[in-house]
Protein backbone atom coordinates (compact mmCIF):
# COMPACT_ATOMS: atom_id res chain seq x y z
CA UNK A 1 0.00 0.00 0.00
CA UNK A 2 1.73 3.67 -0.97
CA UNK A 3 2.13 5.53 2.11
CA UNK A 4 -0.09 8.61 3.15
CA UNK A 5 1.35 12.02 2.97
CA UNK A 6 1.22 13.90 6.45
CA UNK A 7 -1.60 15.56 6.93
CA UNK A 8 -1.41 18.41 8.76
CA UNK A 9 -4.88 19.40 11.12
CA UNK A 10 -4.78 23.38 10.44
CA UNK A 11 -4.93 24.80 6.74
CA UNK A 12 -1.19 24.60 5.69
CA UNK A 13 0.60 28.21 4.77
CA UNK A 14 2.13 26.60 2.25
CA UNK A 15 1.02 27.53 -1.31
CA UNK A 16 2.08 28.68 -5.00
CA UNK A 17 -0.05 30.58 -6.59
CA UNK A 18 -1.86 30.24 -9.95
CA UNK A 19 -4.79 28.89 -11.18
CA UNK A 20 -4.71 25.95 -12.95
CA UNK A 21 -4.32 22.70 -10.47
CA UNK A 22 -0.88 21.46 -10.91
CA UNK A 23 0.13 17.52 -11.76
CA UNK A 24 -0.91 16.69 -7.71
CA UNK A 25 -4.05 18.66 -7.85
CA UNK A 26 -5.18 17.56 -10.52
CA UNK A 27 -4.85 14.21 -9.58
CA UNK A 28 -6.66 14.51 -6.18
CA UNK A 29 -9.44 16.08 -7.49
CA UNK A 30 -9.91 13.79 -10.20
CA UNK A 31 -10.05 11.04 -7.11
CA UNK A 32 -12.68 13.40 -5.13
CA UNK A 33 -15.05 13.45 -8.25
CA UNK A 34 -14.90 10.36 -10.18
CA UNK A 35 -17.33 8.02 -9.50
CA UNK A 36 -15.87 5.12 -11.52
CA UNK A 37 -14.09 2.89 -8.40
CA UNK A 38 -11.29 2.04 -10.72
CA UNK A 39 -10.65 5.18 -12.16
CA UNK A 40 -11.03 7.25 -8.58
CA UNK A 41 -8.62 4.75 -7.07
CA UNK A 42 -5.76 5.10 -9.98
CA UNK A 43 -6.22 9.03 -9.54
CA UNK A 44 -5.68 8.67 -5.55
CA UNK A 45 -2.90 6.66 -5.73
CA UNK A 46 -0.95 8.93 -8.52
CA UNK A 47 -1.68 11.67 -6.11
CA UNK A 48 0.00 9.86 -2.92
CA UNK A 49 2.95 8.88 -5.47
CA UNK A 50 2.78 12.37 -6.30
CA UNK A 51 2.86 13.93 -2.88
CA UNK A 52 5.85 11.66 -1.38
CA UNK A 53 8.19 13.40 -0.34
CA UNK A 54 6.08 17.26 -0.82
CA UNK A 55 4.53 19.52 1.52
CA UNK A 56 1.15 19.89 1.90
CA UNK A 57 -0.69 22.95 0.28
CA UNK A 58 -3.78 25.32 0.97
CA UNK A 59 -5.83 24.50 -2.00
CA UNK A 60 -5.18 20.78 -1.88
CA UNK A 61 -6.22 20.82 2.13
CA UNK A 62 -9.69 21.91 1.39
CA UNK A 63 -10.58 18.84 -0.77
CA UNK A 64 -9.41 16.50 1.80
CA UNK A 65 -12.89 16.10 3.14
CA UNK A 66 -14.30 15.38 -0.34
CA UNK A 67 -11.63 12.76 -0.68
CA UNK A 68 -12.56 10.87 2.14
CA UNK A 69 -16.00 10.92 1.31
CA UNK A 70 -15.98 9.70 -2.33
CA UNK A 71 -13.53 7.05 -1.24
CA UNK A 72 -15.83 5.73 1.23
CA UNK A 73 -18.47 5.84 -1.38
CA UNK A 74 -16.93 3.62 -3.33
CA UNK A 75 -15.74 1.33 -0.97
CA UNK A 76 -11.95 2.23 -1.27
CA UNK A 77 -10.35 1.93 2.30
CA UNK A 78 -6.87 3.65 3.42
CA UNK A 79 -4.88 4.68 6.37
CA UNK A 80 -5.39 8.13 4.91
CA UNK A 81 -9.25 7.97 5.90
CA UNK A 82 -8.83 7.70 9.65
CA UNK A 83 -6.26 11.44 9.26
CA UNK A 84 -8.94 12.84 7.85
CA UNK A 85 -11.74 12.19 10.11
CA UNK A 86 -11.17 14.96 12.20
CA UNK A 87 -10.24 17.72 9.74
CA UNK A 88 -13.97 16.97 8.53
CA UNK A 89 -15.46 17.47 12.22
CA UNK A 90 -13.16 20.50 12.84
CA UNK A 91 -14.86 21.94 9.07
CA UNK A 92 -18.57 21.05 9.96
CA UNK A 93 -18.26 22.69 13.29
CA UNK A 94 -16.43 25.72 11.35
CA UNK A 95 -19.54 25.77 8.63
CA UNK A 96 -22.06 25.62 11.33
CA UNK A 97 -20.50 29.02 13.07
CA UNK A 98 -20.72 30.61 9.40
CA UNK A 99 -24.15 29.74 8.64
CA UNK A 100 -25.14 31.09 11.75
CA UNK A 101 -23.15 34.17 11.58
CA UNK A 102 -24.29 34.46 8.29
CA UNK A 103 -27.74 34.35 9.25
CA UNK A 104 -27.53 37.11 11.87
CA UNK A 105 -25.50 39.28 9.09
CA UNK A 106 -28.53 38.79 6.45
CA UNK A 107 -31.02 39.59 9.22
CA UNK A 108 -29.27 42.69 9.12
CA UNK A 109 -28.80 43.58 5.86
CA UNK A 110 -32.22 43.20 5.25
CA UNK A 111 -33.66 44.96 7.93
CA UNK A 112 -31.41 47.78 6.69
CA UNK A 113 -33.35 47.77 3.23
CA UNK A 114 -31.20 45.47 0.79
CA UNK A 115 -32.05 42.10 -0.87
CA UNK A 116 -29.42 39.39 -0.82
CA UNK A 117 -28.10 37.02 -2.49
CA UNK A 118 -26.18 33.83 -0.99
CA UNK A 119 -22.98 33.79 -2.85
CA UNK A 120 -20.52 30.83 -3.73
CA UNK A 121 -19.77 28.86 -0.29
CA UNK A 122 -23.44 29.86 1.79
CA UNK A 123 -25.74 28.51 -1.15
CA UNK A 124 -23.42 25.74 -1.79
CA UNK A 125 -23.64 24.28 1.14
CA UNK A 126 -27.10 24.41 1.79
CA UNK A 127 -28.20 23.59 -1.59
CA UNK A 128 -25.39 21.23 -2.80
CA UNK A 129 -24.44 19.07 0.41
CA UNK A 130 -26.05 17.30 2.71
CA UNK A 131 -22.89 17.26 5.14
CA UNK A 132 -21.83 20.30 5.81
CA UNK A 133 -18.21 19.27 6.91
CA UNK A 134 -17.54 18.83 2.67
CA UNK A 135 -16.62 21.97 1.67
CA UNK A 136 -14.45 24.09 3.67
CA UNK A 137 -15.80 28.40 3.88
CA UNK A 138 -13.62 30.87 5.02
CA UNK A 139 -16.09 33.84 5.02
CA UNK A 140 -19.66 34.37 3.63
CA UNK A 141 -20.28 36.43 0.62
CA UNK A 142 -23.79 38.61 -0.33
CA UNK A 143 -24.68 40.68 -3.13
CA UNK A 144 -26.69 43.60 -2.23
CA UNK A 145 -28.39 46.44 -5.01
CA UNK A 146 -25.21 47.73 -6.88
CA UNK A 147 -27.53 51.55 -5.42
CA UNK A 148 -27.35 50.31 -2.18
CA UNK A 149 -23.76 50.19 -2.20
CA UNK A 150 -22.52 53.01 -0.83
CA UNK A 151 -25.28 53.39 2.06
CA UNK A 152 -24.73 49.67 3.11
CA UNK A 153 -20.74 50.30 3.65
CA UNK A 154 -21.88 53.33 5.48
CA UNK A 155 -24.57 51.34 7.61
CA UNK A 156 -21.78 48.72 8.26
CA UNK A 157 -19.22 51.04 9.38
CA UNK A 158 -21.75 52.38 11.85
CA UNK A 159 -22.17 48.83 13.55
CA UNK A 160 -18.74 48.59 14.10
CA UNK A 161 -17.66 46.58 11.14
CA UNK A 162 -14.14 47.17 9.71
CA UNK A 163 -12.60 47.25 6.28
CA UNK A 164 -9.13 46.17 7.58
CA UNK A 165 -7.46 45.30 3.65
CA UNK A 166 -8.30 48.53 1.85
CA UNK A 167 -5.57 51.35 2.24
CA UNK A 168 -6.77 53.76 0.00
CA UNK A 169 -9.32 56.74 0.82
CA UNK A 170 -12.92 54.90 0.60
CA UNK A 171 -15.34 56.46 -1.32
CA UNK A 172 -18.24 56.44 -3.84
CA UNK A 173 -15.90 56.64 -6.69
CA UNK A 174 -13.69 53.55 -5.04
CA UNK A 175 -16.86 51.90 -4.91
CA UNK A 176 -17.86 52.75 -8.56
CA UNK A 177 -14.90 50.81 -10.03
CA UNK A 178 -14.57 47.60 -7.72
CA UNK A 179 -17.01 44.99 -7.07
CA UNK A 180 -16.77 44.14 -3.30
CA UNK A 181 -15.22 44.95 -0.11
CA UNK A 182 -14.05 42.60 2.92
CA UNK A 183 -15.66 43.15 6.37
CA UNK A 184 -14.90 42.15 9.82
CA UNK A 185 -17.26 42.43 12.17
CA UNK A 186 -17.07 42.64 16.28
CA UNK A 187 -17.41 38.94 16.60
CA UNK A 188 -14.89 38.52 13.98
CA UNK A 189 -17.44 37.48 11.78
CA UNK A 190 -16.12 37.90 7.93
CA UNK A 191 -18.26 38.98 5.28
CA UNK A 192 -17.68 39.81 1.94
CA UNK A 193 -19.98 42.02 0.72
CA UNK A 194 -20.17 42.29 -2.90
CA UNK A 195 -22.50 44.84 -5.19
CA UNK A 196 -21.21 43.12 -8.67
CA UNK A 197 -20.52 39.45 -8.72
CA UNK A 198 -17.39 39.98 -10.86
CA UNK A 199 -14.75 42.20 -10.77
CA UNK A 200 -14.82 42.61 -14.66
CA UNK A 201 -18.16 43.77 -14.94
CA UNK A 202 -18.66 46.74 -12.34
CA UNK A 203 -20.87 48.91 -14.89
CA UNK A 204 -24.37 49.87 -13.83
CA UNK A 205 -27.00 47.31 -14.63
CA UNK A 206 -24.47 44.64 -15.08
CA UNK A 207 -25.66 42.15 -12.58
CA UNK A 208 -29.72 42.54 -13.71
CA UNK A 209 -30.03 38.94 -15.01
CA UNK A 210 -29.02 37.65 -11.79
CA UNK A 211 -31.60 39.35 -9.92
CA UNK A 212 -34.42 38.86 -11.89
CA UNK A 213 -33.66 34.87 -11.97
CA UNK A 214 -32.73 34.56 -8.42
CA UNK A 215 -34.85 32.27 -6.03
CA UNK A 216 -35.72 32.03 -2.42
CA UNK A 217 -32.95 30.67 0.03
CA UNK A 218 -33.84 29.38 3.80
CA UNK A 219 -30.46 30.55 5.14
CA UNK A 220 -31.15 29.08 8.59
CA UNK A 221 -34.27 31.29 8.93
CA UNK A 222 -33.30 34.51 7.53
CA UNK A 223 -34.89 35.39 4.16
CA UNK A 224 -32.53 35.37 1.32
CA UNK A 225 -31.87 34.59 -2.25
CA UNK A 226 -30.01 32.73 -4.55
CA UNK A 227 -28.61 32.33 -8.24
CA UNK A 228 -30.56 30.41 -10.16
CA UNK A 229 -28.83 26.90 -11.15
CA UNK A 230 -27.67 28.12 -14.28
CA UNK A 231 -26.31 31.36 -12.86
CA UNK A 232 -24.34 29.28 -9.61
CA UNK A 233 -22.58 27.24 -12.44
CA UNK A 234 -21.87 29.98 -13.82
CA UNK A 235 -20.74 32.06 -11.46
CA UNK A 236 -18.64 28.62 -9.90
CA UNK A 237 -17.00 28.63 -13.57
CA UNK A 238 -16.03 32.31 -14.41
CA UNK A 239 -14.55 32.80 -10.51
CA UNK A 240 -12.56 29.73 -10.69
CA UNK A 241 -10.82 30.71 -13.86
CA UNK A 242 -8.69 33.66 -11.89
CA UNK A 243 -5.03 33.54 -10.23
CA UNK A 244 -4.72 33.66 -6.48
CA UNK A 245 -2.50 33.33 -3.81
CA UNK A 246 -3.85 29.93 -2.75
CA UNK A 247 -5.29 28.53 -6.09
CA UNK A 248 -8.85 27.99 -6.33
CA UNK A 249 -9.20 24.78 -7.55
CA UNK A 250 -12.17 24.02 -5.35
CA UNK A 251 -14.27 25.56 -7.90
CA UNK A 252 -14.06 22.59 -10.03
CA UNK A 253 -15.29 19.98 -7.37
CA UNK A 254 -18.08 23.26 -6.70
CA UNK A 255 -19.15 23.41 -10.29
CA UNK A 256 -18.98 19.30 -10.42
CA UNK A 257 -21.15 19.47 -7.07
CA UNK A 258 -23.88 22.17 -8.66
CA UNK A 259 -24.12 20.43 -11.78
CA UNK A 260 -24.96 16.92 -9.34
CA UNK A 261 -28.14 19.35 -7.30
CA UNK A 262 -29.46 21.17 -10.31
CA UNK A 263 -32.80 19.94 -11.93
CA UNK A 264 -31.84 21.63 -14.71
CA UNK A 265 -28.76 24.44 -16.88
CA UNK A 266 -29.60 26.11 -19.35
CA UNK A 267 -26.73 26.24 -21.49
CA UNK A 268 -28.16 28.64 -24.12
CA UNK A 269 -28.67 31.16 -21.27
CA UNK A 270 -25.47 30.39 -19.95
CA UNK A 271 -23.82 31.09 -23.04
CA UNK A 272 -25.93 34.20 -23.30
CA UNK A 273 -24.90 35.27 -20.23
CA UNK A 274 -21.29 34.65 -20.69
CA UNK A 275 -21.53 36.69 -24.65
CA UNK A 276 -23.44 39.57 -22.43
CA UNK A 277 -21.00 40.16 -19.76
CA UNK A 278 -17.44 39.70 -22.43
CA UNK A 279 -16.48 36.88 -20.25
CA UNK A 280 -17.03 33.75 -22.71
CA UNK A 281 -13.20 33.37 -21.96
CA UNK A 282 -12.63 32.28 -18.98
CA UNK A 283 -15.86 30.31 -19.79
CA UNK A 284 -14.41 28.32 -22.37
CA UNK A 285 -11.55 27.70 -20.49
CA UNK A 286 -13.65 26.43 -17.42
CA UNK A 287 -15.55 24.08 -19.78
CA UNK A 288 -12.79 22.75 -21.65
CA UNK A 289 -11.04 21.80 -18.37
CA UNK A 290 -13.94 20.25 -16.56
CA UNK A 291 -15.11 17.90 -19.54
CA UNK A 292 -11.44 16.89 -20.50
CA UNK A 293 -10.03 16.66 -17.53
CA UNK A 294 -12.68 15.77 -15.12
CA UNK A 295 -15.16 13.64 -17.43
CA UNK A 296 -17.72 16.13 -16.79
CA UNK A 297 -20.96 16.02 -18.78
CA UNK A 298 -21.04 19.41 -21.49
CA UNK A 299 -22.88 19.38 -24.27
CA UNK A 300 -21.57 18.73 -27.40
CA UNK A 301 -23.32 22.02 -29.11
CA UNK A 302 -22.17 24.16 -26.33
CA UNK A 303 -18.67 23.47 -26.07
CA UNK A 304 -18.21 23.93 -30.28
CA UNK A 305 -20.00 27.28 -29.55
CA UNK A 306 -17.48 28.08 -26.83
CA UNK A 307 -14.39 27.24 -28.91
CA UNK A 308 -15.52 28.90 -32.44
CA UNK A 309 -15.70 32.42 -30.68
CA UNK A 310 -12.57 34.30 -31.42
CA UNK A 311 -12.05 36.82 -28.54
CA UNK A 312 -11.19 40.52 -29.38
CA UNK A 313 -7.97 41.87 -28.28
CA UNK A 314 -9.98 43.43 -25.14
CA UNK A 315 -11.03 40.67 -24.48
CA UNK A 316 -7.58 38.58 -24.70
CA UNK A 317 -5.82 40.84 -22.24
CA UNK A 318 -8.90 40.99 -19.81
CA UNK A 319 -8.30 37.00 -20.01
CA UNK A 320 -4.21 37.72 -19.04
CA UNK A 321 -5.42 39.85 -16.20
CA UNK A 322 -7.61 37.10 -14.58
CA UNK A 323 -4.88 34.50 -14.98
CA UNK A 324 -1.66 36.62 -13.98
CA UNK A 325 -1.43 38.38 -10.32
CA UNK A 326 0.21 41.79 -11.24
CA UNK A 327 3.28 40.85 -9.79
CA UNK A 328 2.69 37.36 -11.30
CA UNK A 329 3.03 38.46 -15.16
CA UNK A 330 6.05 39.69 -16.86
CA UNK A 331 6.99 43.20 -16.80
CA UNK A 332 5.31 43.87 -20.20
CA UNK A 333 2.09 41.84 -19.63
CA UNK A 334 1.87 43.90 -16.64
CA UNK A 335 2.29 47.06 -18.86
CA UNK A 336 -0.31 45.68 -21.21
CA UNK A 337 -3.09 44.91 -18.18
CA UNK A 338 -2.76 48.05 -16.83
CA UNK A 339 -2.83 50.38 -19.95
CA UNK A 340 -6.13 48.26 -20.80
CA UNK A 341 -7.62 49.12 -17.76
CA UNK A 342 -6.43 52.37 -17.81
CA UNK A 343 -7.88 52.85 -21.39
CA UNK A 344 -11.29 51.77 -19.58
CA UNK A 345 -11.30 54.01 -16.72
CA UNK A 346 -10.40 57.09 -18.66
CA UNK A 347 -13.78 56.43 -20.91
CA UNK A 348 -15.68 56.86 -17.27
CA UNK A 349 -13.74 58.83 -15.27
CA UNK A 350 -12.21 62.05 -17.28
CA UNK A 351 -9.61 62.95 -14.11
CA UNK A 352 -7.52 59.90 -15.19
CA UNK A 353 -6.10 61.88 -18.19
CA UNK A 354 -2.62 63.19 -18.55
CA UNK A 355 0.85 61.80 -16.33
CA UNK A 356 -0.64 62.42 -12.79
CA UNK A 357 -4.47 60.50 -14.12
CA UNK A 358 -2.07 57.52 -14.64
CA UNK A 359 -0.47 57.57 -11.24
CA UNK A 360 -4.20 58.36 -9.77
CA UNK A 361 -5.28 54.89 -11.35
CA UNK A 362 -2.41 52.98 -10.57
CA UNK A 363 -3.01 54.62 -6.72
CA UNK A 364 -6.91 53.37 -6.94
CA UNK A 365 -5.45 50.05 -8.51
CA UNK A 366 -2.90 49.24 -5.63
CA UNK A 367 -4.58 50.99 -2.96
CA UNK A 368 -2.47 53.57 -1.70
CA UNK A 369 -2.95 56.65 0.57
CA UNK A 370 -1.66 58.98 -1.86
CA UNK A 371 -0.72 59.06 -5.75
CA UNK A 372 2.55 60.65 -5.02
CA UNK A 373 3.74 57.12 -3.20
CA UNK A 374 3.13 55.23 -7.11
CA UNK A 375 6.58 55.88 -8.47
CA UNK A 376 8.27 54.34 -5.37
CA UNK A 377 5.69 51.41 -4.99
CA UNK A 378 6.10 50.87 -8.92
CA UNK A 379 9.90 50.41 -8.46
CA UNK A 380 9.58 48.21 -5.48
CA UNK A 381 7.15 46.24 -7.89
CA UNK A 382 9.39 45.69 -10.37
CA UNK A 383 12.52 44.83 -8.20
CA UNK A 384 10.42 41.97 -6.34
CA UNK A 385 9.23 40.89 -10.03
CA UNK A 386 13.50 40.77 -11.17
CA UNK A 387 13.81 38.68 -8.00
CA UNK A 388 11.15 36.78 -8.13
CA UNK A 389 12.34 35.65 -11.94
CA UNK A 390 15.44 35.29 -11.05
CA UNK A 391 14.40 32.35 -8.08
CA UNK A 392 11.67 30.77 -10.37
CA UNK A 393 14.82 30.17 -12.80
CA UNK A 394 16.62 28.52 -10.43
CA UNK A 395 13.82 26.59 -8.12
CA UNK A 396 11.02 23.88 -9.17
CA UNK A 397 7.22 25.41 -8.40
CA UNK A 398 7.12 22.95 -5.52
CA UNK A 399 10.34 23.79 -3.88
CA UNK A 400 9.54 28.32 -4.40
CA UNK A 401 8.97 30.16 -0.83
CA UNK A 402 5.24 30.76 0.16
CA UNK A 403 4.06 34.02 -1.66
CA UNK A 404 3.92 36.77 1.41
């Protein structure tokens, strides 16, 4: 029997960043989701041969409880099993305080005036699992009016909730061109309050489908809402396809979960959806991945729609920007993101033009105190990119420090 990696009880530091699951990721999640005993067992055992040897990373830590549960499901037994056991418990118990705290929040929010909608971890568990120890949530996210926006961070601020991660001046105009905002509350409750759903689309009007097809959530008593089926895959699909710090991988076991609950997609609207918002993409890439990789059931018509669009230039470097962390991308994909967006925000905002407009976005874009600080941040930028090509040279992805 191949030996079981350690696994460690609290979420590991330990992560590289990207997007795509690497050779081990891939690997485990292919033994989380198929359902083929043969099949899931070769995946699981690649993945221990894989891991031998490795340490243990964020993203692969929060499908540990999945594993354990489609191996039991299929009758495959392993040491591994028994190690896991408690990181599901510790989870469930972690999920319950959430949904609670959740609860409370939405009570809130809605008492204050606003709608909501359950976003990505809150509606999946409650619609998707019946064990709540399956999917690991590290905050709650809601989408509120995009009108309400400004009055809700106001109301929030008021009941002692904190915006601890944003170090620029907060404003209406901050709030105009970004799509959500982190909260802390007094009981170190952690909301995410959003007034787009994605960060690309932050024009007025933009999230109007999703409203009008929402439906009604029990969120442990509070009245909420949620997507629609066809919107929660696709919402699963176009937020997965993104670079982060700890790669979000999960969204593939959380699409694969969504597309196990719905009664029904709708793949035309889904495609409509995707053509209406610029973001057939990342959409393509989502759906190429999970049917290749994943054996995950897209329809023939939709997928040769998906792959005979041919993406404008726009929409090519919008694509880069999802995929490549600013400090991620080379120093001239960098230059290309940002004059992009730049190009974007001058349409909108008029006191972006000229030398000091440019330093003005890039101090809205990196969150600074003051547009004066941009040329020294911009240096520091590109000496920690020199570096940081310099080590990937030398190191394997496995063996590179943990992003700070």
């Amino acid at each position: 029997m191949t030996a079981a990696p350690a696994i460690p009880f609290d979420p590991p530091e330990h992560t590289v960043g990207g997007w795509l699951p690497s050779n081990a990721q891939k690997a485990l999640l292919q033994a989380c989701l198929l359902t083929a005993p043969d099949a899931a067992n070769a995946a699981f055992l690649d993945w221990l041969k894989r891991m031998n040897g490795r340490r243990f990373d964020a993203a692969s830590w929060r499908l540990l409880p999945a594993l354990a549960h489609n191996l039991g499901q299929l009758g495959i037994d392993h040491p591994i099993l028994a190690d896991i056991e408690p990181i599901h418990r510790y989870i469930w118990l972690r999920n319950k305080i959430h949904l609670n705290r959740a609860a409370q929040a939405f009570d809130t929010l809605t008492a204050n005036g606003n709608p909501c909608i359950a976003l990505k971890g809150v509606s999946l568990l409650l619609r998707c699992h019946d064990d709540l120890g399956l999917r690991s949530m590290e905050d709650f996210d809601v989408l509120i009016p995009t009108e309400n926006a400004w009055d809700t961070v106001r109301f929030l601020t008021e009941q002692g909730w904190q915006a601890p991660f944003i170090k620029s001046q907060l404003d209406q105009d901050w709030l105009a061109s970004h799509h959500s905002l982190n909260f802390i509350g007094p009981d170190d409750t952690r909301l995410d309050l959003h007034w787009h759903i994605f960060p690309e689309r932050v024009e007025p009007g933009a999230d109007a489908g999703f409203w009008q097809d929402a439906v009604p959530l029990d969120l442990c008593g509070a009245k909420a809402l949620a997507l629609d089926w066809t919107d929660e895959f696709l919402t699963a699909c176009i937020q997965g396809i993104r670079w982060e710090r700890v790669p979000p991988i999960r969204w593939i076991a959380d699409a694969h979960a969504i597309l196990r609950a719905a009664d029904k997609i709708d793949w035309n609207r889904l495609l409509a959806r995707g053509e209406s918002l610029r973001l057939l993409l990342p959409l393509r890439a989502a759906l190429n991945l999970l049917h290749f990789d994943y054996s995950v059931p897209i329809p023939d018509e939709t997928l040769r729609r998906l792959n005979a669009h041919r993406p404008d230039a726009s929409e090519r470097l919008q694509f880069l920007r999802k995929i490549y962390s600013d400090d991620n991308a080379t120093l001239l994909d960098a230059l290309r993101l940002h004059c992009q967006r730049y190009r974007v925000c001058v349409e909108d905002w008029p006191e972006f033009k000229g030398p000091i407009g440019f330093c003005r976005y890039l101090q809205r874009e990196w969150q600074l105190g003051d547009w004066r600080a941009v040329p020294f941040v911009g240096a520091g930028k590109v000496a920690r990119r020199a570096a940081r090509t310099a080590r990937n040279l030398i190191l394997p992805p496995d063996r590179r420090p943990t992003p700070e």
